[in-house]
PDB file of N, CA and C in Angstrom:
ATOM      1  N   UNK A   1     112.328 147.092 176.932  1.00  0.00           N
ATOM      2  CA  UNK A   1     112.338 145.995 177.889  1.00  0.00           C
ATOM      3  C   UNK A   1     113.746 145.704 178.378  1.00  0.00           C
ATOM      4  N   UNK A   2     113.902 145.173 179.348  1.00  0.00           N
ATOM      5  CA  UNK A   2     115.074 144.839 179.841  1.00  0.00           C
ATOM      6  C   UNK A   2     115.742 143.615 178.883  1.00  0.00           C
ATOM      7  N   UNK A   3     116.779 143.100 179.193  1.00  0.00           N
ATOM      8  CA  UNK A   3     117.621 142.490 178.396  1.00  0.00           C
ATOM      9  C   UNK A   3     116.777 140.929 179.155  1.00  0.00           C
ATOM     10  N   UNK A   4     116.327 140.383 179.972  1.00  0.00           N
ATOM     11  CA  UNK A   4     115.698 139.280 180.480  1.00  0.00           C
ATOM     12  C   UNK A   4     114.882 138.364 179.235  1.00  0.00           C
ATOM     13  N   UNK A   5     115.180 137.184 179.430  1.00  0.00           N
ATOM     14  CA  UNK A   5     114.295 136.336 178.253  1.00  0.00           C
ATOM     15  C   UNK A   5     112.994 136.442 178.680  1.00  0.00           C
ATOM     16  N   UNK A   6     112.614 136.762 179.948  1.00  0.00           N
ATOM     17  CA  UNK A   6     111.228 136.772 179.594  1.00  0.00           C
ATOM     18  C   UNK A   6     110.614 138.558 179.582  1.00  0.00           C
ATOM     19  N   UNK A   7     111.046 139.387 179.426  1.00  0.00           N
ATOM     20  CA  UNK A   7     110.941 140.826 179.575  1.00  0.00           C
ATOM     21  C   UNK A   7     110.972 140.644 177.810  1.00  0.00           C
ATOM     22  N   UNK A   8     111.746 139.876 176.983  1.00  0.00           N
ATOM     23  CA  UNK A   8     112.022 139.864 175.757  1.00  0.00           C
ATOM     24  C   UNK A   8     110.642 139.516 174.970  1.00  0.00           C
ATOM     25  N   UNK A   9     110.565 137.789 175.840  1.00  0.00           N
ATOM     26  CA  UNK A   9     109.405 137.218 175.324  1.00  0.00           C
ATOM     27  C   UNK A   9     108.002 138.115 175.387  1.00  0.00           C
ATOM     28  N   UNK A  10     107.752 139.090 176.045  1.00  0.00           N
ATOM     29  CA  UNK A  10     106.548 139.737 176.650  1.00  0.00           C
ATOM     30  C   UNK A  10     106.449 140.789 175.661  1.00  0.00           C
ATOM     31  N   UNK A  11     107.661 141.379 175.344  1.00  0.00           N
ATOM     32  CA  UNK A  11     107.572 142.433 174.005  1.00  0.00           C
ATOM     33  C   UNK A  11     106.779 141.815 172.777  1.00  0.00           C
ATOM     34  N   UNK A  12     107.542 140.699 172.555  1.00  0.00           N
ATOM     35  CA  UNK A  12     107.253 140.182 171.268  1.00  0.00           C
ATOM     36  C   UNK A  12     106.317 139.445 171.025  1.00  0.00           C
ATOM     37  N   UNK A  13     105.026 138.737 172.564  1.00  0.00           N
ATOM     38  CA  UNK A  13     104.114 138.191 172.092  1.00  0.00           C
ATOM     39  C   UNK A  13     103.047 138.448 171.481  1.00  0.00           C
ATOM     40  N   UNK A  14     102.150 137.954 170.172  1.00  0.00           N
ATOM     41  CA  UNK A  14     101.251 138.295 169.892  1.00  0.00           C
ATOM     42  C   UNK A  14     101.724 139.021 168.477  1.00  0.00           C
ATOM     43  N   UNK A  15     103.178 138.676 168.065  1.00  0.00           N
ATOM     44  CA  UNK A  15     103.659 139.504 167.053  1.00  0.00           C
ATOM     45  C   UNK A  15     104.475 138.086 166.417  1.00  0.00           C
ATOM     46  N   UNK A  16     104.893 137.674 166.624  1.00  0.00           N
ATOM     47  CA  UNK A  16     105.386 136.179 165.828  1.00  0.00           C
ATOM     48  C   UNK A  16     104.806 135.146 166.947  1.00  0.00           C
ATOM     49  N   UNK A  17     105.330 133.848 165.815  1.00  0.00           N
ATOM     50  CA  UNK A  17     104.254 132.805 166.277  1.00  0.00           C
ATOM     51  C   UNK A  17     105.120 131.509 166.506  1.00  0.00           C
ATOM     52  N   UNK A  18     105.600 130.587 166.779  1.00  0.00           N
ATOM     53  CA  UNK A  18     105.766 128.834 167.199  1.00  0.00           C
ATOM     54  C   UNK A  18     104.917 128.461 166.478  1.00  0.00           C
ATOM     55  N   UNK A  19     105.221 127.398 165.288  1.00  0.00           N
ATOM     56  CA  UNK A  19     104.628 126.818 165.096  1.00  0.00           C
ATOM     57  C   UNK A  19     105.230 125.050 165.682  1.00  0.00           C
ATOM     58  N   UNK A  20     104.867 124.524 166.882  1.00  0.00           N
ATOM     59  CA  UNK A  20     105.747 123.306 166.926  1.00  0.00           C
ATOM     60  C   UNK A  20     106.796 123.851 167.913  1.00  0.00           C
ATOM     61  N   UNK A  21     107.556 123.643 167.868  1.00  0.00           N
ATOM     62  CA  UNK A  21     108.815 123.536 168.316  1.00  0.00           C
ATOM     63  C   UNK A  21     110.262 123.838 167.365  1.00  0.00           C
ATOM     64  N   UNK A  22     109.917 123.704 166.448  1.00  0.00           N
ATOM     65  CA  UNK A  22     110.467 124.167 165.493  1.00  0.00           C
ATOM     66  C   UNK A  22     110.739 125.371 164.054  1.00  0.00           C
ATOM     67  N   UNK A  23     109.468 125.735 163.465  1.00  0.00           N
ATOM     68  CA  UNK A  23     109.280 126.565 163.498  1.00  0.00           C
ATOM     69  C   UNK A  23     108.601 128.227 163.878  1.00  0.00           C
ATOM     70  N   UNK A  24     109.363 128.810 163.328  1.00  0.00           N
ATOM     71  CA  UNK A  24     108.676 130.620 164.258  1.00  0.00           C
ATOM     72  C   UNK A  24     108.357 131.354 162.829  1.00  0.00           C
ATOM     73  N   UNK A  25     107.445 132.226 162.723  1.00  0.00           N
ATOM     74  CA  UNK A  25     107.215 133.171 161.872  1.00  0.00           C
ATOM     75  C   UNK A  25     107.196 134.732 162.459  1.00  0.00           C
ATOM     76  N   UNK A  26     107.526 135.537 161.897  1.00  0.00           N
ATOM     77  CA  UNK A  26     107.340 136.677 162.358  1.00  0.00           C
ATOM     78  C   UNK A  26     106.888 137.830 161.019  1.00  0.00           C
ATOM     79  N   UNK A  27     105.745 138.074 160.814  1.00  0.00           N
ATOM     80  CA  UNK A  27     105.196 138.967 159.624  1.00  0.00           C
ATOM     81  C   UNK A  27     105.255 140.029 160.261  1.00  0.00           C
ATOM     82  N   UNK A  28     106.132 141.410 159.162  1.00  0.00           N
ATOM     83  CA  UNK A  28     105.946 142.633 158.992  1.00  0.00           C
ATOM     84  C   UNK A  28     104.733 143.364 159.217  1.00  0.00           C
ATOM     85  N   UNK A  29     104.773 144.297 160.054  1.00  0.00           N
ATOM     86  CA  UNK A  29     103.092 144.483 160.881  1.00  0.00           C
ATOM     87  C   UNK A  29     103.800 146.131 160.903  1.00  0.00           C
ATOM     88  N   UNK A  30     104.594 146.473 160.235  1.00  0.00           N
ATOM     89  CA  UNK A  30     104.320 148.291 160.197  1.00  0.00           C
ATOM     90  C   UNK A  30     104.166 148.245 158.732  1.00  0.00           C
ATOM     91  N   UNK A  31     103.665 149.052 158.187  1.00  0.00           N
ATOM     92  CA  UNK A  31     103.520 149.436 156.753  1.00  0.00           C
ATOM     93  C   UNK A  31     104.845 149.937 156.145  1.00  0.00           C
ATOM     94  N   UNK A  32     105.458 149.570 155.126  1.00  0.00           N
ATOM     95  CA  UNK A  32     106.429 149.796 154.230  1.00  0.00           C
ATOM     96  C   UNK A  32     108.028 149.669 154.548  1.00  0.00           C
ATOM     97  N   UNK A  33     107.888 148.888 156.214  1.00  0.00           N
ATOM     98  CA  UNK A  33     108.997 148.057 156.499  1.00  0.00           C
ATOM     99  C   UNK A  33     109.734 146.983 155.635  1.00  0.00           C
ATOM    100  N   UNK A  34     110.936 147.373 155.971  1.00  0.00           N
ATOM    101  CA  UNK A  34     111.846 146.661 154.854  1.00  0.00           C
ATOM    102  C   UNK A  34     112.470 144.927 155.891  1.00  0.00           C
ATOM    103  N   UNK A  35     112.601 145.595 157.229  1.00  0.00           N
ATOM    104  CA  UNK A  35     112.986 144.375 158.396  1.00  0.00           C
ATOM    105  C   UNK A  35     112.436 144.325 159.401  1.00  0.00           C
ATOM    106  N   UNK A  36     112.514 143.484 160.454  1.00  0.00           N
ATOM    107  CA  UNK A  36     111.836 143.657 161.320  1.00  0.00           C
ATOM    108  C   UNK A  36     112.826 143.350 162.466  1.00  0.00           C
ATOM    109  N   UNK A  37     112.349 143.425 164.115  1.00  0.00           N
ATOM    110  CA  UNK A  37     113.448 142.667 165.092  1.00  0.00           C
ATOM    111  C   UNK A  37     112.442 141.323 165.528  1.00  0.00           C
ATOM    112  N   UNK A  38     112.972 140.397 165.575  1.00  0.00           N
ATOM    113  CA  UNK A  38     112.623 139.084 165.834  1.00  0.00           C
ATOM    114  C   UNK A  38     113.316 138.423 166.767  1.00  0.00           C
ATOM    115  N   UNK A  39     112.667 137.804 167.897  1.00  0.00           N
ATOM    116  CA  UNK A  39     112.807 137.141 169.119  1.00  0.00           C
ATOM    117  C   UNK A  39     113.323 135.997 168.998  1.00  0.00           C
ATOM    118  N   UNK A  40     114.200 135.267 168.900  1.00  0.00           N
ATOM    119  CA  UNK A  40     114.533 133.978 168.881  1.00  0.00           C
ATOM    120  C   UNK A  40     114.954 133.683 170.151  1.00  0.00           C
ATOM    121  N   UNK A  41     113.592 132.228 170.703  1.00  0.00           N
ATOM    122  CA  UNK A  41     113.411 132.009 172.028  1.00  0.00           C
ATOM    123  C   UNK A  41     115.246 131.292 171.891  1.00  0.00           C
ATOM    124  N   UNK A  42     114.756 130.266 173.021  1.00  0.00           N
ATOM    125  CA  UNK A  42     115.339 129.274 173.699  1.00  0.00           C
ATOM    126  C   UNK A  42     117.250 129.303 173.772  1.00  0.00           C
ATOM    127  N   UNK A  43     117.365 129.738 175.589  1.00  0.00           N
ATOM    128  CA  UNK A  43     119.052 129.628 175.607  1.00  0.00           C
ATOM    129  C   UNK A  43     119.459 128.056 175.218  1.00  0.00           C
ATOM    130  N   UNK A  44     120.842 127.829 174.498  1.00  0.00           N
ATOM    131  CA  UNK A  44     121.295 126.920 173.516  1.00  0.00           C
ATOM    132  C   UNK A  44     120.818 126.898 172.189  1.00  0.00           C
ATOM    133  N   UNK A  45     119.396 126.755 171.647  1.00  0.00           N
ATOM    134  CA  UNK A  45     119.413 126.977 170.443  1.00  0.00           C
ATOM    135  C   UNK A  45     119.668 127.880 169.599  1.00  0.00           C
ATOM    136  N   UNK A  46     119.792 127.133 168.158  1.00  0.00           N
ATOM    137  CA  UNK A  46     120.207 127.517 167.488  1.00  0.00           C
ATOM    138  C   UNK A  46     119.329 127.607 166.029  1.00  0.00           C
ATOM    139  N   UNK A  47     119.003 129.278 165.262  1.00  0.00           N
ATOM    140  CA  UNK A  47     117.893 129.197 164.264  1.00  0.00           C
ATOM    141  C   UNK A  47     118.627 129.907 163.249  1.00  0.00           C
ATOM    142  N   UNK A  48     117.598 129.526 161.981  1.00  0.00           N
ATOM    143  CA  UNK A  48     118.153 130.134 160.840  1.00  0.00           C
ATOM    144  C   UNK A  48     117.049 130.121 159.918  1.00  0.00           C
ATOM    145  N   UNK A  49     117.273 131.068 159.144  1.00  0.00           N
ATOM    146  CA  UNK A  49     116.255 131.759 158.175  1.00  0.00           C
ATOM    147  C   UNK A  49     115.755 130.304 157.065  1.00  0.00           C
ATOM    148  N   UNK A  50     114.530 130.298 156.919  1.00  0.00           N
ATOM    149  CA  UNK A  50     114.040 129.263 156.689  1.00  0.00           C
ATOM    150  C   UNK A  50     114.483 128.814 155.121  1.00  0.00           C
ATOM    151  N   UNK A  51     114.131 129.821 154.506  1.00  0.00           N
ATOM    152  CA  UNK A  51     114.824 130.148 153.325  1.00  0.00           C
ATOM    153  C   UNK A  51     116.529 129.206 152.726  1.00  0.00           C
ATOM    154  N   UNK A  52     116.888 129.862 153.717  1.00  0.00           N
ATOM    155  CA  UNK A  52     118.430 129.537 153.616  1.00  0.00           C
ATOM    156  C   UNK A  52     118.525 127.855 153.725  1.00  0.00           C
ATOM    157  N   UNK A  53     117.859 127.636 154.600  1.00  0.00           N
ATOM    158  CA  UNK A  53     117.827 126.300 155.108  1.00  0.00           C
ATOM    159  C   UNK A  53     117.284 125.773 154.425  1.00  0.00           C
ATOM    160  N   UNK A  54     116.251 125.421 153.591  1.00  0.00           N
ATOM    161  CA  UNK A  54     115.533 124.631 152.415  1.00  0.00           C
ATOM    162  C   UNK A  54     116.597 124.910 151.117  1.00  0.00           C
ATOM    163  N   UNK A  55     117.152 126.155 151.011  1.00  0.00           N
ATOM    164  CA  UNK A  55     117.820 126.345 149.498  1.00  0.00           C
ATOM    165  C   UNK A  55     119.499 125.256 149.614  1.00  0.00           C
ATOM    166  N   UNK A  56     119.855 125.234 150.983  1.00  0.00           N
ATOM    167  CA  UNK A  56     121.134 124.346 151.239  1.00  0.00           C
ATOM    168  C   UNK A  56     120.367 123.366 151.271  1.00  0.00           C
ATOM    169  N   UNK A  57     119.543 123.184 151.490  1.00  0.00           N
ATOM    170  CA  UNK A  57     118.706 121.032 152.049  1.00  0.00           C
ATOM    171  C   UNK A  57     118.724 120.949 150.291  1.00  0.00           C
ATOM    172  N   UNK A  58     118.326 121.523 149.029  1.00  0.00           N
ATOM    173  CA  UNK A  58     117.873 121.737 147.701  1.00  0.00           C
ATOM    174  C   UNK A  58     119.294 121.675 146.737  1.00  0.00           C
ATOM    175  N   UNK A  59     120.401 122.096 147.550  1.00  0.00           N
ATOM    176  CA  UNK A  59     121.630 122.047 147.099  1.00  0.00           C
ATOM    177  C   UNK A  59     122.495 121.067 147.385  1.00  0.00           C
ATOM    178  N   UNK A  60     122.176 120.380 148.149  1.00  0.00           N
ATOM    179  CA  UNK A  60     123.102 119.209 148.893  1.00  0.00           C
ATOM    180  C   UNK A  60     124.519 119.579 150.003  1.00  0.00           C
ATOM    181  N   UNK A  61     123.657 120.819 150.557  1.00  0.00           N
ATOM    182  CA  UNK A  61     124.979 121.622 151.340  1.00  0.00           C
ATOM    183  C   UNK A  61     124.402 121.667 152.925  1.00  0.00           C
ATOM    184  N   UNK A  62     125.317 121.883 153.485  1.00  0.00           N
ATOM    185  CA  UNK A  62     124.786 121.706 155.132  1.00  0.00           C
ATOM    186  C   UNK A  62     124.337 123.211 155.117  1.00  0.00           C
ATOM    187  N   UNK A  63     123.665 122.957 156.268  1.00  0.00           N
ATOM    188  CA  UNK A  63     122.313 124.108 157.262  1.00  0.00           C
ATOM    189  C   UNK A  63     123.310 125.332 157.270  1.00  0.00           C
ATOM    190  N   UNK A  64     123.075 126.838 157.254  1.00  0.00           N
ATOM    191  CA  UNK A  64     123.607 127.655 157.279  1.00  0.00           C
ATOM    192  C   UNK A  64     124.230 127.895 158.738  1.00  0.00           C
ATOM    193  N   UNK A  65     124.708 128.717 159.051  1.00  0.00           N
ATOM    194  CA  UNK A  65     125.346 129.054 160.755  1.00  0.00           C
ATOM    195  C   UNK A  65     124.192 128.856 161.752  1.00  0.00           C
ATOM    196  N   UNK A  66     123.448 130.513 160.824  1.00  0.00           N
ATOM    197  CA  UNK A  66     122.540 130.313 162.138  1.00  0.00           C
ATOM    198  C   UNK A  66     122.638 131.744 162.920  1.00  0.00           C
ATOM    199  N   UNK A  67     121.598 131.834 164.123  1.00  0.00           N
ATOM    200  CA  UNK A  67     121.687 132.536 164.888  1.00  0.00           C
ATOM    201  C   UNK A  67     121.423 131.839 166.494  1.00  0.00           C
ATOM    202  N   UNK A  68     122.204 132.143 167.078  1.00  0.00           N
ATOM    203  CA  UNK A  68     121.698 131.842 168.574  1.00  0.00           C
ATOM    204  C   UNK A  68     120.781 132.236 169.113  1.00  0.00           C
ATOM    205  N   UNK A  69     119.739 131.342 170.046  1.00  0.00           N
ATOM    206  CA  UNK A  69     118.508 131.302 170.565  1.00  0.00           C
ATOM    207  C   UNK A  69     118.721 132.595 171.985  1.00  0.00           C
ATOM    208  N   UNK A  70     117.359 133.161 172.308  1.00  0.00           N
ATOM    209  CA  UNK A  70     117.875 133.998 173.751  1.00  0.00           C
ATOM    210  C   UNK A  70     118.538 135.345 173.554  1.00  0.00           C
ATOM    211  N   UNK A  71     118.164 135.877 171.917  1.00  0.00           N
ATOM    212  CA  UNK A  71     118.287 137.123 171.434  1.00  0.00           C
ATOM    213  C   UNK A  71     117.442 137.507 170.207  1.00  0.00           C
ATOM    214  N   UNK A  72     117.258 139.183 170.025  1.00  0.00           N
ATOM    215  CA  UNK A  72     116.453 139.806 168.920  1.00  0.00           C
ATOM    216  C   UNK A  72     117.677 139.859 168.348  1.00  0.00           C
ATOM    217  N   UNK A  73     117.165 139.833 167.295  1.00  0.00           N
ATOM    218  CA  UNK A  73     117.890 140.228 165.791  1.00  0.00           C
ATOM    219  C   UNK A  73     117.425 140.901 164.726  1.00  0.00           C
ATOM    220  N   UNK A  74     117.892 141.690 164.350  1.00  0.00           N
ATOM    221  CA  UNK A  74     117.266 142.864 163.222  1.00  0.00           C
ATOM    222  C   UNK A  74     117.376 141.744 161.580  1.00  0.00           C
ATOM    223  N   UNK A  75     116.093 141.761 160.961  1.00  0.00           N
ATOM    224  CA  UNK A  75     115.890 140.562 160.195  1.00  0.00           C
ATOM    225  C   UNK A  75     115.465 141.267 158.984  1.00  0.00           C
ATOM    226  N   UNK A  76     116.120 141.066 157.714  1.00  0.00           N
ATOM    227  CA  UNK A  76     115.433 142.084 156.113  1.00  0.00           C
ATOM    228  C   UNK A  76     114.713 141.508 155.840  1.00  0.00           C
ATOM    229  N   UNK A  77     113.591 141.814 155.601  1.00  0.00           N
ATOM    230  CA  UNK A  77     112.015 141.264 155.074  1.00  0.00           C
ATOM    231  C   UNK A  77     111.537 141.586 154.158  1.00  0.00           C
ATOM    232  N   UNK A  78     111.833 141.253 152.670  1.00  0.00           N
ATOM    233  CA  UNK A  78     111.237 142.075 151.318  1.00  0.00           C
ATOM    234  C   UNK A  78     109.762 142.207 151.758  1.00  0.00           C
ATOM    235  N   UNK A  79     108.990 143.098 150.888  1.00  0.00           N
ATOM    236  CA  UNK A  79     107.876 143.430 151.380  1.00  0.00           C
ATOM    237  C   UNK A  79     106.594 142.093 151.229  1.00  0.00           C
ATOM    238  N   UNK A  80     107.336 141.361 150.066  1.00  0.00           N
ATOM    239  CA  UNK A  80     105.985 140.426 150.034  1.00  0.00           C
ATOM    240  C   UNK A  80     106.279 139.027 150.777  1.00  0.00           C
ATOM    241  N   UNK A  81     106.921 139.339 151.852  1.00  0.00           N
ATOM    242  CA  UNK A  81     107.770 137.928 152.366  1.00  0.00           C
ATOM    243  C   UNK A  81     107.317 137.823 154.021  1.00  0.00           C
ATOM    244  N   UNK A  82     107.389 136.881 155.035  1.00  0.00           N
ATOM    245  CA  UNK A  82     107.171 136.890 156.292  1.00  0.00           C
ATOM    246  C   UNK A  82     108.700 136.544 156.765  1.00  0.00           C
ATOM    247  N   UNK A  83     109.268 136.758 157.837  1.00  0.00           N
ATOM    248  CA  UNK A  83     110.567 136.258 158.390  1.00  0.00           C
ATOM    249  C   UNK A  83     109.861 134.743 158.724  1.00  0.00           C
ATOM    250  N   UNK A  84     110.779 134.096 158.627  1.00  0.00           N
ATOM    251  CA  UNK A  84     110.820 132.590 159.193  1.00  0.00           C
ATOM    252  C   UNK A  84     111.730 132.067 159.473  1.00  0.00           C
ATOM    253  N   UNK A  85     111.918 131.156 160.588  1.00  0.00           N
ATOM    254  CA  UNK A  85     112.780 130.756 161.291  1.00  0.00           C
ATOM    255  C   UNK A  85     112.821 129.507 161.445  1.00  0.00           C
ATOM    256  N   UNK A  86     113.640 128.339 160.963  1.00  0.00           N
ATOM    257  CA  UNK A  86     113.409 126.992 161.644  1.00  0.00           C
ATOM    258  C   UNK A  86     114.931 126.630 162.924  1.00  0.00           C
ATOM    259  N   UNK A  87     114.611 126.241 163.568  1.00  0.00           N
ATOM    260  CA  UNK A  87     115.147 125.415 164.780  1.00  0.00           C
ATOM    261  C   UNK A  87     116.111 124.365 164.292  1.00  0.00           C
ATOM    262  N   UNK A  88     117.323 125.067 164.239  1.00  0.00           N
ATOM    263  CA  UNK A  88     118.456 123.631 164.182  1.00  0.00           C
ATOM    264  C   UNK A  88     119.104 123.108 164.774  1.00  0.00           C
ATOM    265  N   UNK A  89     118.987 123.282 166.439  1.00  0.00           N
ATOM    266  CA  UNK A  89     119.683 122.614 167.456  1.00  0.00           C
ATOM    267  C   UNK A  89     119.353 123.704 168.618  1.00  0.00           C
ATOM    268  N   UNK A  90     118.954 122.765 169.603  1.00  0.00           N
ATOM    269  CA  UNK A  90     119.003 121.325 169.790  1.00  0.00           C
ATOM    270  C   UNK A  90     117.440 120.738 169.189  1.00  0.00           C
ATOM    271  N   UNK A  91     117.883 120.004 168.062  1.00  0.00           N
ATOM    272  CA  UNK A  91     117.422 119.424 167.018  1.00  0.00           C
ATOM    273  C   UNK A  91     115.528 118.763 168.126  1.00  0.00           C
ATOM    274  N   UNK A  92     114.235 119.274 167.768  1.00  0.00           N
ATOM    275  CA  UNK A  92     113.466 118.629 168.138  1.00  0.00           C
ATOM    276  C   UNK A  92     112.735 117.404 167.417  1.00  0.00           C
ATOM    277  N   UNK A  93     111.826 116.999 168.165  1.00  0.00           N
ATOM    278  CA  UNK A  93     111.600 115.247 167.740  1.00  0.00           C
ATOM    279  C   UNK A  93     110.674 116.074 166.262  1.00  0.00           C
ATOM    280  N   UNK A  94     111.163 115.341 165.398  1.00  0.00           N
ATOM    281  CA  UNK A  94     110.471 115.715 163.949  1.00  0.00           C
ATOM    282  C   UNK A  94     110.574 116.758 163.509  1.00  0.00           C
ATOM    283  N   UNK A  95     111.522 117.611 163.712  1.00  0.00           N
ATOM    284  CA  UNK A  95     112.078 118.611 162.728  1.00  0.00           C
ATOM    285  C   UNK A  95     112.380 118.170 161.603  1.00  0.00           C
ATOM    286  N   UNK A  96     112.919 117.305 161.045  1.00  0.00           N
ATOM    287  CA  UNK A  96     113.676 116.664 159.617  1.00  0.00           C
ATOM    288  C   UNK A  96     111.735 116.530 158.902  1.00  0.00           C
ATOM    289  N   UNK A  97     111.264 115.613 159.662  1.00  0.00           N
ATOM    290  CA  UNK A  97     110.102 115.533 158.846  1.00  0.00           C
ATOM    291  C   UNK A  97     109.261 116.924 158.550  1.00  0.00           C
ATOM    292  N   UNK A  98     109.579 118.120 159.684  1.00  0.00           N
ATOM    293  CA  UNK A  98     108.407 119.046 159.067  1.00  0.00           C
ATOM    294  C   UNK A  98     109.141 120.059 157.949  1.00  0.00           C
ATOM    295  N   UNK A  99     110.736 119.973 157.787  1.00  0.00           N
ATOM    296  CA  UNK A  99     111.520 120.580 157.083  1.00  0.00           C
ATOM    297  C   UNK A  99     110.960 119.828 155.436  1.00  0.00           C
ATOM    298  N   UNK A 100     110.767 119.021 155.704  1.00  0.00           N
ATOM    299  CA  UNK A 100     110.845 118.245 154.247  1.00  0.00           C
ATOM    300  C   UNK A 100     109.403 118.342 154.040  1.00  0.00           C
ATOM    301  N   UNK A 101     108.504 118.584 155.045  1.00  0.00           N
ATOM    302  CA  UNK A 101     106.991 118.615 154.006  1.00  0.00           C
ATOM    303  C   UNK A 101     106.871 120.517 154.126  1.00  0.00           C
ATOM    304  N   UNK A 102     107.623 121.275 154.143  1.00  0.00           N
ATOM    305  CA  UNK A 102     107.234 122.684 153.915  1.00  0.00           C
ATOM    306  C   UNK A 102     107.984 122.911 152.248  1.00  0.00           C
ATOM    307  N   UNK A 103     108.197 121.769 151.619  1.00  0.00           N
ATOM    308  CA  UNK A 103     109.079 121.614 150.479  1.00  0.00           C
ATOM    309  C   UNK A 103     107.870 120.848 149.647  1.00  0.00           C
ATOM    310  N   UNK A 104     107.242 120.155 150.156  1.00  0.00           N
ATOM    311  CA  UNK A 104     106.121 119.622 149.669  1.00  0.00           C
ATOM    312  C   UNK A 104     107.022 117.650 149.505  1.00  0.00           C
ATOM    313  N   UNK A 105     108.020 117.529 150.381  1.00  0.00           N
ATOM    314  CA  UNK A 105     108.644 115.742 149.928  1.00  0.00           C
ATOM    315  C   UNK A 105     107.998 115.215 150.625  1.00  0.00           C
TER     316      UNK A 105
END
C-alpha cells in the first residue's frame, strides 16, 4: 500500500480492532509468528503497549514513550499473547477509567 493513512488503514482492516477510542488489539493471525506489523491510527497520537502501561500505572512510574499515531510498526508477540495498544494522547474522555478496570480497580 502506499504510505497514505488511509491506503494504511485499508491494509489493516479486519485484522486489529478499536475498542473505544482508546484501546486497539491486534492478534497474531499467521501461524508460528513471533511479531506482527500493527497500524496505529490517528496523526498526533500517541500509543503504547498495553502491558508496559499497566506495569508503570502498578509501579508508580509514568506511561512509557510510546509510539506515534499515523504509522505501522513491527510489534514482538510471544505466541500466547495478542499486541495491545492503549491511547495516551491526545488523552480521550475516559481513558483513565478504562485503564484502571482492564486491571480489575
Amino acid at each position: 500500500p502506499s504510505s497514505s493513512s488511509t491506503a494504511w488503514r485499508a491494509a489493516f482492516e479486519g485484522t486489529q480492532f478499536l475498542v473505544g477510542e482508546a484501546v486497539l488489539f491486534a492478534p497474531v493471525l499467521e501461524q508460528g509468528a513471533r511479531a506482527r506489523l500493527v497500524y496505529l491510527p490517528g496523526k498526533g497520537t500517541l500509543w503504547a503497549p498495553c502491558l508496559q502501561v499497566l506495569d508503570a500505572q502498578d509501579a508508580g512510574l509514568p506511561a512509557p514513550e510510546g509510539f506515534s499515531g499515523q504509522q505501522v510498526v513491527e510489534f514482538p508477540v510471544p505466541l500466547n499473547a495478542t499486541a495491545c495498544f492503549l491511547r495516551l494522547s491526545p488523552s480521550p474522555a475516559g481513558v483513565g477509567r478504562q485503564n484502571s478496570r482492564l486491571r480489575g480497580r
